[in-house]
Structures are given as C-alpha cells and as structure tokens.
Protein backbone atom coordinates (compact mmCIF):
# COMPACT_ATOMS: atom_id res chain seq x y z
CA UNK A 1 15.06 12.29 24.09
CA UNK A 2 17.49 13.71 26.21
CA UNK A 3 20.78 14.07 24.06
CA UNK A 4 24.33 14.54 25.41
CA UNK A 5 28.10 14.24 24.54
CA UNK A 6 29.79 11.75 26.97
CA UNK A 7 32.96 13.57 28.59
CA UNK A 8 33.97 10.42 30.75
CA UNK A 9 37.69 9.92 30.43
CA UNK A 10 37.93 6.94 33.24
CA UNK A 11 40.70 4.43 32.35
CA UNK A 12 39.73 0.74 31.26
CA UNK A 13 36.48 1.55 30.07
CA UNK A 14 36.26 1.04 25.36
CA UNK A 15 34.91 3.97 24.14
CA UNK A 16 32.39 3.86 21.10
CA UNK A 17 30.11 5.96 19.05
CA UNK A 18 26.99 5.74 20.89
CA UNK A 19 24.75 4.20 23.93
CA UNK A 20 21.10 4.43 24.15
CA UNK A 21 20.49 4.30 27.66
CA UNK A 22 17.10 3.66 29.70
CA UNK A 23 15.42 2.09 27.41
CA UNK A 24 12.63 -0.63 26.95
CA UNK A 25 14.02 -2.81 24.09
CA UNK A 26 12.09 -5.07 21.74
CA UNK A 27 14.97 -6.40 20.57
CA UNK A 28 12.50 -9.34 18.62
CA UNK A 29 15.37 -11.86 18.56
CA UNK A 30 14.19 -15.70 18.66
CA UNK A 31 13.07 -15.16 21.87
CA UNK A 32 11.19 -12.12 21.83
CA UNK A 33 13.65 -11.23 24.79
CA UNK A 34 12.64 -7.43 26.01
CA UNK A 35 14.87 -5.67 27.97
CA UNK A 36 13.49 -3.21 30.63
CA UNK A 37 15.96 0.30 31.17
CA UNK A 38 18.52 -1.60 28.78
CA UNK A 39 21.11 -0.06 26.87
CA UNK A 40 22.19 -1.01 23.48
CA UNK A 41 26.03 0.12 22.52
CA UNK A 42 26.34 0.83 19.32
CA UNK A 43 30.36 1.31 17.12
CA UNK A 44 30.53 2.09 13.82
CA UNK A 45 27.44 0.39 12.06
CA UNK A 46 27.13 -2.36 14.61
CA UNK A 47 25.72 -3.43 17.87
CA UNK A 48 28.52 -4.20 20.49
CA UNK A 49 25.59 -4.79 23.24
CA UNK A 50 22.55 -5.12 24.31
CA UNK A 51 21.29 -5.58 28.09
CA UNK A 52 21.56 -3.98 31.14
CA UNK A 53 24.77 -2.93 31.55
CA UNK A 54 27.08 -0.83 29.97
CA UNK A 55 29.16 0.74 32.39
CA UNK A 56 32.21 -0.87 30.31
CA UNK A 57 31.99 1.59 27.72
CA UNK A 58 31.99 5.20 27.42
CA UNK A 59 30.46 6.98 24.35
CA UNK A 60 31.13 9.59 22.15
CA UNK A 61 27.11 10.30 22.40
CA UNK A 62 24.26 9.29 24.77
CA UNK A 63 20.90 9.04 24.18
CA UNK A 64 18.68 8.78 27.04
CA UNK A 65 15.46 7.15 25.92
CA UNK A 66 13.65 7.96 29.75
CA UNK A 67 11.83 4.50 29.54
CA UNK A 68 10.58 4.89 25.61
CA UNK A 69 10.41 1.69 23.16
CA UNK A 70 13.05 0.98 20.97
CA UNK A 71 12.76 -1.52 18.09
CA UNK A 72 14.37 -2.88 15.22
CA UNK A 73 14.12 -0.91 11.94
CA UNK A 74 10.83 -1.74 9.80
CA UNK A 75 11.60 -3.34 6.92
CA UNK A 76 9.62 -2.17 3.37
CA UNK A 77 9.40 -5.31 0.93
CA UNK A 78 7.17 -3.66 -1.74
CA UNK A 79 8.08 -0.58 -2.73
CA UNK A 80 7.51 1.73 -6.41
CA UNK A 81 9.60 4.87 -5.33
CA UNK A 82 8.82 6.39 -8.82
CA UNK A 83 5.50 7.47 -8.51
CA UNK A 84 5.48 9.84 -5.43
CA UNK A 85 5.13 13.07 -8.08
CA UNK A 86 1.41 11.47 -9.05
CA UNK A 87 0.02 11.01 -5.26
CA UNK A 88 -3.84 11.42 -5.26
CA UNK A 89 -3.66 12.83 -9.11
CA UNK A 90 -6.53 9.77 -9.78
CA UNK A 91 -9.78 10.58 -9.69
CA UNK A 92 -11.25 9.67 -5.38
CA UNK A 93 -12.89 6.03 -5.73
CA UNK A 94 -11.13 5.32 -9.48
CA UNK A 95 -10.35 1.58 -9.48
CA UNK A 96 -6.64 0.34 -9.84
CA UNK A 97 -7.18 -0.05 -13.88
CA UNK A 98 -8.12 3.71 -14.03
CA UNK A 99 -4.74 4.77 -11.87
CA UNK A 100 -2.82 2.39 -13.69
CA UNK A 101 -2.87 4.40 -17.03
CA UNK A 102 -1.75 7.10 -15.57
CA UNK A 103 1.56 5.41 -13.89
CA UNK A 104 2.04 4.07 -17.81
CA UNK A 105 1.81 7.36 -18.88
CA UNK A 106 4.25 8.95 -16.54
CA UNK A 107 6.67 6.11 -17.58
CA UNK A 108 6.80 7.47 -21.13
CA UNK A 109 8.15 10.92 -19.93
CA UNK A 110 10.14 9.58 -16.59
CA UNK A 111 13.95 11.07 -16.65
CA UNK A 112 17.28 10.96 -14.53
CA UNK A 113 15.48 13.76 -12.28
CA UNK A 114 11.78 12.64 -12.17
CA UNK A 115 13.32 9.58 -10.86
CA UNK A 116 15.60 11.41 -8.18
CA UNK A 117 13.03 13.70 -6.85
CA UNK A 118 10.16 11.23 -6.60
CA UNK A 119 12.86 8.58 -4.58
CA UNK A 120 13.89 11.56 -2.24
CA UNK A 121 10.29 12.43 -1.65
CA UNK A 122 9.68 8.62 -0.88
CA UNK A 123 12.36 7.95 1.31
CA UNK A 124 11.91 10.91 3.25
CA UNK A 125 8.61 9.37 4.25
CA UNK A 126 9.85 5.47 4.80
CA UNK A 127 12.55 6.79 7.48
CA UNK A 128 10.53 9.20 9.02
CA UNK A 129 7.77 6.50 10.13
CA UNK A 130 10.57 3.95 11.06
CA UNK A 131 11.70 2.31 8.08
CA UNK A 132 15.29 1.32 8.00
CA UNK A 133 15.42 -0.87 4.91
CA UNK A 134 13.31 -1.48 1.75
CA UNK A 135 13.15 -3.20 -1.60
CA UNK A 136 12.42 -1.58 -4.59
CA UNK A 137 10.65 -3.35 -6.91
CA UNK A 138 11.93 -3.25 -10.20
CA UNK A 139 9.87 -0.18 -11.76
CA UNK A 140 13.10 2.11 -11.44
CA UNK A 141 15.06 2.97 -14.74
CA UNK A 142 17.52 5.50 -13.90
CA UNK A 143 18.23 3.08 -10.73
CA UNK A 144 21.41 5.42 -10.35
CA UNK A 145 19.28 8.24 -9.52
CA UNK A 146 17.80 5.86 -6.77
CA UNK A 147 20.54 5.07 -5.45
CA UNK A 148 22.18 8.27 -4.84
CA UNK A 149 18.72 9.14 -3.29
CA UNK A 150 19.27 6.67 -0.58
CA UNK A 151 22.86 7.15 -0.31
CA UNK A 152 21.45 11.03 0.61
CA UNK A 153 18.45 10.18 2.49
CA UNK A 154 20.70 7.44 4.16
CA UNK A 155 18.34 4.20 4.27
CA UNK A 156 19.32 0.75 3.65
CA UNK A 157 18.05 -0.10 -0.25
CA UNK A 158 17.94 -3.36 -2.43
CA UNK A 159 17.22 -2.40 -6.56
CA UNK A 160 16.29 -4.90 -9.16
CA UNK A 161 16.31 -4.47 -12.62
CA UNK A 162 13.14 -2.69 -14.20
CA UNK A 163 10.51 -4.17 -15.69
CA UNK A 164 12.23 -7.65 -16.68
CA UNK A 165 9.09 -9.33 -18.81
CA UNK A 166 9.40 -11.33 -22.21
CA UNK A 167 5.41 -11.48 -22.58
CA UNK A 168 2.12 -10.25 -21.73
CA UNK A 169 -0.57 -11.62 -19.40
CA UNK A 170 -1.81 -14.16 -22.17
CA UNK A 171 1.58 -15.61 -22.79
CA UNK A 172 2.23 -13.62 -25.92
CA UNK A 173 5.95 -13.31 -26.28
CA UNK A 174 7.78 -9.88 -27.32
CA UNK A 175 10.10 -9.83 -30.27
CA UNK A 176 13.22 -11.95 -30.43
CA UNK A 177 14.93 -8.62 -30.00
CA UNK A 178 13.21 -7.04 -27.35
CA UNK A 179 13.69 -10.32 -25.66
CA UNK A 180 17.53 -10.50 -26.10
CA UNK A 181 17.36 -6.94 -24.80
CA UNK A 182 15.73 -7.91 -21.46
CA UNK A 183 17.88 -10.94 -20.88
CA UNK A 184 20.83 -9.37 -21.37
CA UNK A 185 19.69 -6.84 -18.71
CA UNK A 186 18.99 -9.28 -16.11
CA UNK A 187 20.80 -9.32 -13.29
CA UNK A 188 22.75 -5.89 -14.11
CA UNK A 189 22.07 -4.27 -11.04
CA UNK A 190 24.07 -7.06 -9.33
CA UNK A 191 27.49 -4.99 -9.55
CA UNK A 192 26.36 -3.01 -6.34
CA UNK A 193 26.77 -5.92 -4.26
CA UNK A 194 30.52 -5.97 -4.95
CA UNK A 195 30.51 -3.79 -1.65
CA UNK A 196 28.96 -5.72 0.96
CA UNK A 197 29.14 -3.18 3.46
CA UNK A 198 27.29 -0.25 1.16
CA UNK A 199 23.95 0.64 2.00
CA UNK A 200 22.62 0.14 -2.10
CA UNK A 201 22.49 -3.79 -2.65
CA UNK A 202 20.46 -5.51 -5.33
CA UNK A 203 18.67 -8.38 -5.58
CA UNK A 204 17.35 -10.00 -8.86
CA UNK A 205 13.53 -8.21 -9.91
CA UNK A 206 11.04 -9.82 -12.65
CA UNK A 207 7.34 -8.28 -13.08
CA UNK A 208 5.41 -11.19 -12.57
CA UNK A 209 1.63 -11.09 -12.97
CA UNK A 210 1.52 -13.28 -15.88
CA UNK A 211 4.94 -11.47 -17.41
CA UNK A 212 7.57 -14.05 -17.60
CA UNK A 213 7.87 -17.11 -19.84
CA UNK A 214 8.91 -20.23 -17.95
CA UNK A 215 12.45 -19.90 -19.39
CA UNK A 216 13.07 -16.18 -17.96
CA UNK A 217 11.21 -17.30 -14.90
CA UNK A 218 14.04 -20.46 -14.35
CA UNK A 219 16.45 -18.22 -15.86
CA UNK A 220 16.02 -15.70 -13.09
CA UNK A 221 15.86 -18.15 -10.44
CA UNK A 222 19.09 -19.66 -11.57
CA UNK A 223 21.32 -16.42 -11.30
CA UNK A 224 19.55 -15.84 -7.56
CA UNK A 225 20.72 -19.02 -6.66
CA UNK A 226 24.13 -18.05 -8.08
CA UNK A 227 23.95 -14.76 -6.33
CA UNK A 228 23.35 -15.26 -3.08
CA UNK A 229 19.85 -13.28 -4.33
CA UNK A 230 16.35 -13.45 -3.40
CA UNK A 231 13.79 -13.63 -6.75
CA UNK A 232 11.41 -10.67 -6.24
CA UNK A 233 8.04 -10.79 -8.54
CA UNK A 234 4.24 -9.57 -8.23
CA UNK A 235 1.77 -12.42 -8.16
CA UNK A 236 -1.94 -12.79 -7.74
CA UNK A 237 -2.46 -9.26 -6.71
CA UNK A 238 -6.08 -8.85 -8.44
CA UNK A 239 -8.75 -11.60 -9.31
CA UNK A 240 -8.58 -10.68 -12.96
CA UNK A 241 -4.80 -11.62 -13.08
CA UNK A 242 -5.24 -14.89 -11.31
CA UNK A 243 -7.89 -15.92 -13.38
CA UNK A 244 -5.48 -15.20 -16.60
CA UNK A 245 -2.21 -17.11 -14.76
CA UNK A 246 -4.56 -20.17 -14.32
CA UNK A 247 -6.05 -20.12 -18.09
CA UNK A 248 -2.87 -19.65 -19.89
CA UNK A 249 -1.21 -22.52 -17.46
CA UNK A 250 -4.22 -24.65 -17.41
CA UNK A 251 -3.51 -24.81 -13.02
CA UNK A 252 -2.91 -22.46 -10.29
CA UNK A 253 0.27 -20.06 -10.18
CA UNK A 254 2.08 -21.72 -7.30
CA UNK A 255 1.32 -25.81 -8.54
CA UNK A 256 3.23 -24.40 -11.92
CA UNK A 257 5.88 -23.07 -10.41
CA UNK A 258 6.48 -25.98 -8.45
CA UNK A 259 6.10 -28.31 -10.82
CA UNK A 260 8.80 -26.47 -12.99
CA UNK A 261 10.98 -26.08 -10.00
CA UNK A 262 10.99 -22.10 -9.03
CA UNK A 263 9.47 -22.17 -6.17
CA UNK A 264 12.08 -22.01 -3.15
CA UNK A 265 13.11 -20.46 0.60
CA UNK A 266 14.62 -17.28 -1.97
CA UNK A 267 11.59 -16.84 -3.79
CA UNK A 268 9.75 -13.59 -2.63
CA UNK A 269 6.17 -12.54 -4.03
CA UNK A 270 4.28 -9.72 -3.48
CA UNK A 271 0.43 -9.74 -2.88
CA UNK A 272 -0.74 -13.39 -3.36
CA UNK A 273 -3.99 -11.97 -2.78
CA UNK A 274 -5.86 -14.78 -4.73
CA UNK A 275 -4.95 -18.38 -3.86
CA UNK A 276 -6.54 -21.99 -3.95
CA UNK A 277 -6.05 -24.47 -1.68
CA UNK A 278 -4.15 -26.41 -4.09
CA UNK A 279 -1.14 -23.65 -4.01
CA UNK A 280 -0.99 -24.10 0.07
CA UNK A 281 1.19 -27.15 0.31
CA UNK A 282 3.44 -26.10 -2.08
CA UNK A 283 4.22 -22.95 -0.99
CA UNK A 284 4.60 -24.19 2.92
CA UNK A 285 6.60 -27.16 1.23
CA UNK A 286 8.66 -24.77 -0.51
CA UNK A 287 9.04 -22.13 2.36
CA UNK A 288 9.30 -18.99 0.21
CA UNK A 289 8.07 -15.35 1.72
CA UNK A 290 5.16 -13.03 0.72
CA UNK A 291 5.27 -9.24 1.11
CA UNK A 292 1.75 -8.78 2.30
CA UNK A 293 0.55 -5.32 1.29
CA UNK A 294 -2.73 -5.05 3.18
CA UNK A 295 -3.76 -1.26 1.84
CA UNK A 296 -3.08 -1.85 -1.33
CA UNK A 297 -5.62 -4.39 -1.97
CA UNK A 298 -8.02 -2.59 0.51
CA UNK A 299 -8.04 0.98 -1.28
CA UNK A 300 -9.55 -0.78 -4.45
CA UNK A 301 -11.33 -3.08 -2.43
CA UNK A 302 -10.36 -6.50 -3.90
CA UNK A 303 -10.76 -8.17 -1.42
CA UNK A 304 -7.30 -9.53 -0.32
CA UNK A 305 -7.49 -9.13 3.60
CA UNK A 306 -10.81 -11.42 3.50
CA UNK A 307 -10.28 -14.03 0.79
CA UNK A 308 -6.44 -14.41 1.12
CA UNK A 309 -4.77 -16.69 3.30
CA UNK A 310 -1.55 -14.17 4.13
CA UNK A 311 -2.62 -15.06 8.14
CA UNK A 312 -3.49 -18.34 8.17
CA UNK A 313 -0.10 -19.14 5.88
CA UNK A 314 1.97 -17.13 8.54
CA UNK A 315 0.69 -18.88 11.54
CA UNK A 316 1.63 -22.11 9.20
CA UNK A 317 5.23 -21.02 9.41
CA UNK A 318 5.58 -19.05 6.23
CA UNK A 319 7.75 -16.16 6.33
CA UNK A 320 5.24 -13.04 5.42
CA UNK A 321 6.46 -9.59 5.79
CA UNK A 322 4.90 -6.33 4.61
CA UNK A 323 4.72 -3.54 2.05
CA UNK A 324 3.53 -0.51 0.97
CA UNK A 325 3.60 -1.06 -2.84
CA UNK A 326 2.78 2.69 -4.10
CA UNK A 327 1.88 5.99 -4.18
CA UNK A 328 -2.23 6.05 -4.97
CA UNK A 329 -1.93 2.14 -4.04
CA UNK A 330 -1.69 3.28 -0.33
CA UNK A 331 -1.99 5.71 2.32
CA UNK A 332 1.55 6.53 3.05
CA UNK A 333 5.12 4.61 3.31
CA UNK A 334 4.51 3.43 6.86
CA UNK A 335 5.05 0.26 7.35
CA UNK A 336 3.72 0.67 10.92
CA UNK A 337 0.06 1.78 9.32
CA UNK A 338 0.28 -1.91 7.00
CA UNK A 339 0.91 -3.70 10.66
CA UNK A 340 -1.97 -1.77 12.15
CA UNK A 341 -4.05 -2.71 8.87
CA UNK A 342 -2.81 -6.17 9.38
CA UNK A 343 -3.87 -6.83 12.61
CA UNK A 344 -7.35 -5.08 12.89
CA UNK A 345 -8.43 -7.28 9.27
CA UNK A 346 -7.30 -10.25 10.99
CA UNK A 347 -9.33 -9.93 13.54
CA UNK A 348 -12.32 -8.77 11.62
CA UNK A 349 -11.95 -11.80 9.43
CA UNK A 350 -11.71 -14.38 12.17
CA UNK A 351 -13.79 -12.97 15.31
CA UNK A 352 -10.77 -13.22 16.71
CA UNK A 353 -8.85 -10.38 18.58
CA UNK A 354 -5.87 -12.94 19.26
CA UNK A 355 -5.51 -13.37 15.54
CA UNK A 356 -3.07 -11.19 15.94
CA UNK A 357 -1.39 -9.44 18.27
CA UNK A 358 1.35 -6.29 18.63
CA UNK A 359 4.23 -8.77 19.25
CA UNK A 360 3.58 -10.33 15.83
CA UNK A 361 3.17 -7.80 13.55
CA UNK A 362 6.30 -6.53 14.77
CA UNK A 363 8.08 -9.26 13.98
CA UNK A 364 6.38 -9.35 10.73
CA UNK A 365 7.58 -5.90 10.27
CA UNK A 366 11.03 -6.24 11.04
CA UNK A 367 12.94 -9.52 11.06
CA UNK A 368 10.48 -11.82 8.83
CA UNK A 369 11.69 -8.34 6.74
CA UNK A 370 15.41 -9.43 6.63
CA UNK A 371 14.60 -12.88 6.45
CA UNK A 372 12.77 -12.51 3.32
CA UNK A 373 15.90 -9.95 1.83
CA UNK A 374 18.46 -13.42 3.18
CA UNK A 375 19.66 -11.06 5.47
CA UNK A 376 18.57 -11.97 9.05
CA UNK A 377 22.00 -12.02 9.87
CA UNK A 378 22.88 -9.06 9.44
CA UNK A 379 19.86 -6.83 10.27
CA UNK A 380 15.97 -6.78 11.56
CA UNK A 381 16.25 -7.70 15.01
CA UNK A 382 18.91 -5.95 18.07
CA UNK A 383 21.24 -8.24 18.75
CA UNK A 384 25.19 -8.21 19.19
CA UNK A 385 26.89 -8.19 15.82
CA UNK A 386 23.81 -7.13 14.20
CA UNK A 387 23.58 -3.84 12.31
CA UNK A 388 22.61 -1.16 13.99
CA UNK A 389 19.11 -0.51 12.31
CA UNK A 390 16.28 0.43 15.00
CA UNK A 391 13.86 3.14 16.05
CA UNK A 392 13.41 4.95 19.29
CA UNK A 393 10.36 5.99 20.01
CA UNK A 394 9.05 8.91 22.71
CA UNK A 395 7.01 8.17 25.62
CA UNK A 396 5.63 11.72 26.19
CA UNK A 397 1.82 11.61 23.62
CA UNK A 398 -1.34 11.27 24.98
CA UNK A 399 -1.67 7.94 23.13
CA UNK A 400 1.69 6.71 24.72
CA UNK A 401 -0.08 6.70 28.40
CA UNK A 402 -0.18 5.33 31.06
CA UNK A 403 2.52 3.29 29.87
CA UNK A 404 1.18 -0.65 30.79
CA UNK A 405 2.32 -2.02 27.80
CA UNK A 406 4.67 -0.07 25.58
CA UNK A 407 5.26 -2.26 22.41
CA UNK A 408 1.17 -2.46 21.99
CA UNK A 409 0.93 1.41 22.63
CA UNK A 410 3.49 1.97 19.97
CA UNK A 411 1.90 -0.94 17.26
CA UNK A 412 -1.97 -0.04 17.94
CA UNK A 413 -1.78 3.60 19.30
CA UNK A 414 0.42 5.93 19.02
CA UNK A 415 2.08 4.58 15.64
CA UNK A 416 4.09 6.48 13.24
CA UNK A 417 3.57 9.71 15.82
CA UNK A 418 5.70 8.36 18.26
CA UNK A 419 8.70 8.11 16.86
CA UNK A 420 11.94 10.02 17.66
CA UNK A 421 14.89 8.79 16.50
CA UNK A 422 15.82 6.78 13.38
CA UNK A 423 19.55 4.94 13.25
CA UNK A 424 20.28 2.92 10.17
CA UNK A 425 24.15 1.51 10.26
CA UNK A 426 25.10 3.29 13.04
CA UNK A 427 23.98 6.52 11.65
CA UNK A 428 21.20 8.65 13.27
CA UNK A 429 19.17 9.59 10.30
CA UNK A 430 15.94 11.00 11.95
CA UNK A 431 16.16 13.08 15.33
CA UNK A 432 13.37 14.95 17.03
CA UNK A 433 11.05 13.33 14.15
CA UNK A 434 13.42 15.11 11.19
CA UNK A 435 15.77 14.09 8.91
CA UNK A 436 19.21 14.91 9.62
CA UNK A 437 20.45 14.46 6.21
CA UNK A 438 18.43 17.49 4.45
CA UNK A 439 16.56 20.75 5.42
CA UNK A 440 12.64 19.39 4.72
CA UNK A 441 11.34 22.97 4.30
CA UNK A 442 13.64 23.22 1.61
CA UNK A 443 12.81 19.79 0.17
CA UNK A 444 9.67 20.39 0.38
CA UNK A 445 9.62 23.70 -1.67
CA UNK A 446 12.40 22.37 -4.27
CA UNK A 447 9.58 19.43 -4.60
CA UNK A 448 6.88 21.41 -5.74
CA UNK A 449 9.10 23.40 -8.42
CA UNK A 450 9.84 19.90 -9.62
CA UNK A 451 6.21 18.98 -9.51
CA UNK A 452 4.58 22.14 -11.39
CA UNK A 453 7.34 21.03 -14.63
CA UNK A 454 6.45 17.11 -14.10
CA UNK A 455 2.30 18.24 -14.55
CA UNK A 456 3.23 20.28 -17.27
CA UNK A 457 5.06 17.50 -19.11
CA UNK A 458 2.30 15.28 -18.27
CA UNK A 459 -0.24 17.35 -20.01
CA UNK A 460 2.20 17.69 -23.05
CA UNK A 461 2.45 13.79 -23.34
C-alpha cells in the first residue's frame, strides 16, 4: 500500500483522519453493494463515506489501496484466549477428552499473567488475519488482564463472566454455596459497558453443555434482556453431550428451551453440532444465532460439518456466524481459514459447489458477526456512520492474480496472506502485515520466557 501524509490546504474542502483511496470495496451492506476504485473516509472511529468520490475532504493520511479488496473486519464469536501457552502440547491425533484434561489442569495454576500473556499472544494472531472484533467466551478469570490485552493489542472485545454453571452434565447441582457464589457473579462483567464507546464491552456468558439448571438458564436470559445483552453458551458440540442434554431432559436441547421460554433473537450458541429435526422449527421460530466453528469439530473428527445442519439453517434465514473456539481445538485464530473450511465442507456435503459461495461466507464472517453481538449498527459491514472496522488487503501475491474476481481470490486463495492493513475504530492496528501497537520480535521472545515458567509450573501441578 502506498502510504502518504495529505499536504492539501485548498479552502472548503473538511479535513479528516484518513481516506483509503482506489479501492475495490465489499462493503457487504444489505445489498452486497461493491464499489470499484472507491474511497471510504474515515474521522475519528467512524465512516464519513463511502463511494466514489471524495474530493470534499482532505486527509490527514492517505492510503492508496492500487485496486486491492477492502472488507469489513471479521468478526470472532467463539473464542478461549487462555489457552494459547498449551498450543500443540496434546499428544498428534489425541481426541478432545484427552486435551481437555490438560486445559483443566492449566486452570488450577492460571494467574493475573498466564492470563495476560496467553490473550496478547491470541490477539496478536486474530488482528493479524483480519479480525476486528471477538467474543470471549467465558473461560477468562482475571478478565482484567484480558482486557488490558485488547486495550494494548487494540481489537474490539466482548467478556462474559467465567465459567457460570450450578451443575454438571447429569443435572447434579453444586452446593447451596457454591451456587450463591456463581449467581452473585453473574452479570459482573456488565460494568464495562458503562462506556459505550470503549473497545472492552461485555455481554452475559454461561457454560452450557448440560451446565445450567433451568433457573440460572432463565435467570441469565432475564438480565440479557435487561441489558441490552446477547446470552452466550456452548451447546451440542460433541455427540456424547447431546445424548446426556436429551436423557436428563427427557427431549432435545432446543424443544426444552423453548418450551421454558429461553430461546430468543439474543440467544447465541456455539457449535450445535448435533441436532434433530425436532429442534429446527424452534430455533428458525425463535431466530437466535449459532457461532459455527467448523475446525473445531473437524480436528477431532465428530462429525459436525456432515451431520449438522449449520448450512441448511443459514440458507433458512438463521443468523450463523463463525469461530475459532481454541488453541489445540483449531488451526489458528483466522476466521478467514473457518470461512474457507466452511465453504469447501459445504460443498463436499451437498455435491454442490454453489452451496456456498465467497460472497456468503463473507457475510457470515463479518456482519451476521455483529448481528449476533446486537451490534449491526454499529459495526460489520462499511457503511456511513458505521465504525470504522475493515481490512485492506494487497493485490501484489501470486494467488491474488490475474485479478477477475477479487473478493473470491481473497476468500478461497490468497486468504489470511493477503492482508495489509488492519483498522479497528479508526485506528490502524496492522500495517505492512504487523502490528503497530508492539514490537513482535520482542513479543515473541518475552513469550517464550513466559512459556519455559508456565511448563515448569505445569509439571509442578
């Protein structure tokens, strides 16, 4: 990208902080409108303009994209940021119930700095491959530590409350104690959203899989709905889990749920990699969203991508977006890798290579993202008004050529290579492919002092 301070002092024209200039924008508003050598204008954290023409403004900065893609931000719905300092420590080909230990284990010794580290080290990797915004999903404890992380790193973050559960998978309750303990903890991280313009916002996080009693389930539900919060849970990730949510209910997940009345439009599950057709109506009835997390059900092989219904509920209407989930539950934080993984399953699993298609997984990845957050106003698509959370991408690989049709070359080909330029709120927090906000050799190296005292407190534990 060609990169220059605008000097223009003519009269009459508004000056601002920045205009991306010569670009071809997938702005994925309602339309799917693209823009061919647009500009977008950006001021403080927001968009002023997008089109054609911006010879009304002068800027403070230019970018020339020279004909590259830019898109909205991707948008991370499923996200464990704790667990980056155990990547690949599982023995190759273990199932998820041999990793899982090992995540428990880590939780025993996990401190204010564990926490830190591993959430730099994670959202290092989500901007870098295009991710603007993400939801953690309530395995944090030192969520302060997480927060300052992002505040650092500078991405757009939503925090729940950790591991909100009142029994186990069989419908066991915990003590009376432990139970005041965990309600009195919901909904705690809710003080961040006193600032509605920060970057840290919370939403309100249960475990799920079996986890919550009726009464915290309706419990949680009722202080979204008094938010202005999504619910965030796991469900049906793994066969074995479904099969214990339909014993101990006596009927499927979702027909409970609904029939209690927690199912709704700011519901948001993750996985729902198991269902039976007796779940479908209610959960188009009650338009909730799923965070889809194609790799993570594919690296233990269970089977998600062929026996779930994630495409045929989206083309239904339902609002799916995607995740990564977690370290040694996926390949990386790239949301752009899940699309790709998306689209190439769906077509394996139908015989059909219109199953889908570039334009939809990156809609999937970036505005059914907001909508599923409640915040499609404010972010996941370029638009005037909108927050200025998108990705430029460079024009100049191999797999970026000849250049016929740019959004699938960037989706299917060229990926998380391509990209250039990361701006989240007006801020550009990846240029030339690196972070602006640290020194990553330096990271990299303070990381691996970090690590060899996490292993060694491992082995002591």
């Amino acid at each position: 990208m060609e990169n220059k301070l605008d000097t223009n002092t003519s009269s009459g024209l508004r000056e601002v902080d920045l205009i991306i200039k010569n670009a071809y924008i997938a702005t994925v508003n309602s339309s799917n409108q693209i823009f061919k050598n647009g500009s977008i204008v950006i001021d403080q954290s927001k968009i002023l303009r997008v089109g054609l023409d911006s010879s009304n403004y002068r800027a403070k900065r230019t970018i020339d994209a020279r004909g590259a893609l830019v898109h909205p931000g991707f948008i991370d719905n499923h996200v464990h940021l704790n667990y980056h300092g155990l990547r690949w420590l599982t023995r190759d080909g273990s199932g998820w119930n041999e990793a899982l230990p090992l995540h428990m284990k880590y939780m025993e010794i996990v401190n204010q700095e564990s926490e830190y580290m591993s959430s730099m080290l994670a959202m290092l990797e989500m901007v870098k491959n295009g991710t603007t915004a993400f939801l953690e999903s309530g395995g944090i404890v030192n969520t302060d530590a997480a927060a300052e992380a992002a505040t650092n790193i500078g991405i757009r973050t939503f925090l729940g409350d950790a591991f909100i559960r009142d029994q186990d998978a069989n419908g066991v309750s915990v003590s009376t104690k432990d139970k005041d303990k965990i309600y009195n903890l919901l909904g705690t991280e809710l003080a961040r959203n006193r600032d509605g313009n920060g970057l840290v916002q919370a939403v309100i996080s249960l475990s799920g899989m079996g986890k919550a009693s009726d009464d915290l389930l309706l419990m949680a539900k009722e202080m979204a709905d008094a938010s202005g919060v999504i619910l965030n849970m796991h469900q049906s990730y793994q066969e074995n889990d479904y099969i214990e949510d339909n014993n101990r209910l006596g009927i499927p997940p979702m027909v409970h749920y609904d029939n209690i009345g927690l199912l709704d439009s700011n519901c948001m599950f993750a996985h729902v990699n198991c269902i039976s057709d007796m779940e479908v109506r209610p959960i188009l009835d009650s338009k909730l969203s799923i965070a889809w997390c194609p790799m993570a059900s594919m690296l233990f092989g269970l089977g998600g991508t062929i026996k779930g219904k994630h495409l045929e509920l989206f083309k239904n209407g339902i609002n799916i977006s995607f995740g990564c989930d977690s370290a040694n539950w996926t390949s990386a934080f790239d949301i752009g890798e899940q699309a790709f993984i998306a689209l190439l399953t769906a077509r394996e699993k139908t015989g059909d290579p219109s199953a889908l298609i570039a334009e939809e997984i990156l809609r999937i990845a970036t505005i059914n993202g907001s909508k599923a957050l409640r915040k499609e106003s404010e972010f996941g698509s370029i638009e005037i008004g909108k927050r200025a959370d998108l990705v430029i991408r460079k024009n100049t690989l191999p797999e970026s050529l000849p250049g016929f049709d740019p959004l699938r070359e960037v989706m299917v080909s060229s990926r998380s290579k391509s990209i250039d330029t990361v701006i989240i709120n007006g801020d550009i927090v990846v240029e030339n492919g690196y972070s602006t906000k640290l020194d990553e050799d330096e990271f990299a190296n303070e990381f691996r002092v970090f690590h060899q005292k996490l292993i060694a407190n491992l082995e002591k534990a």
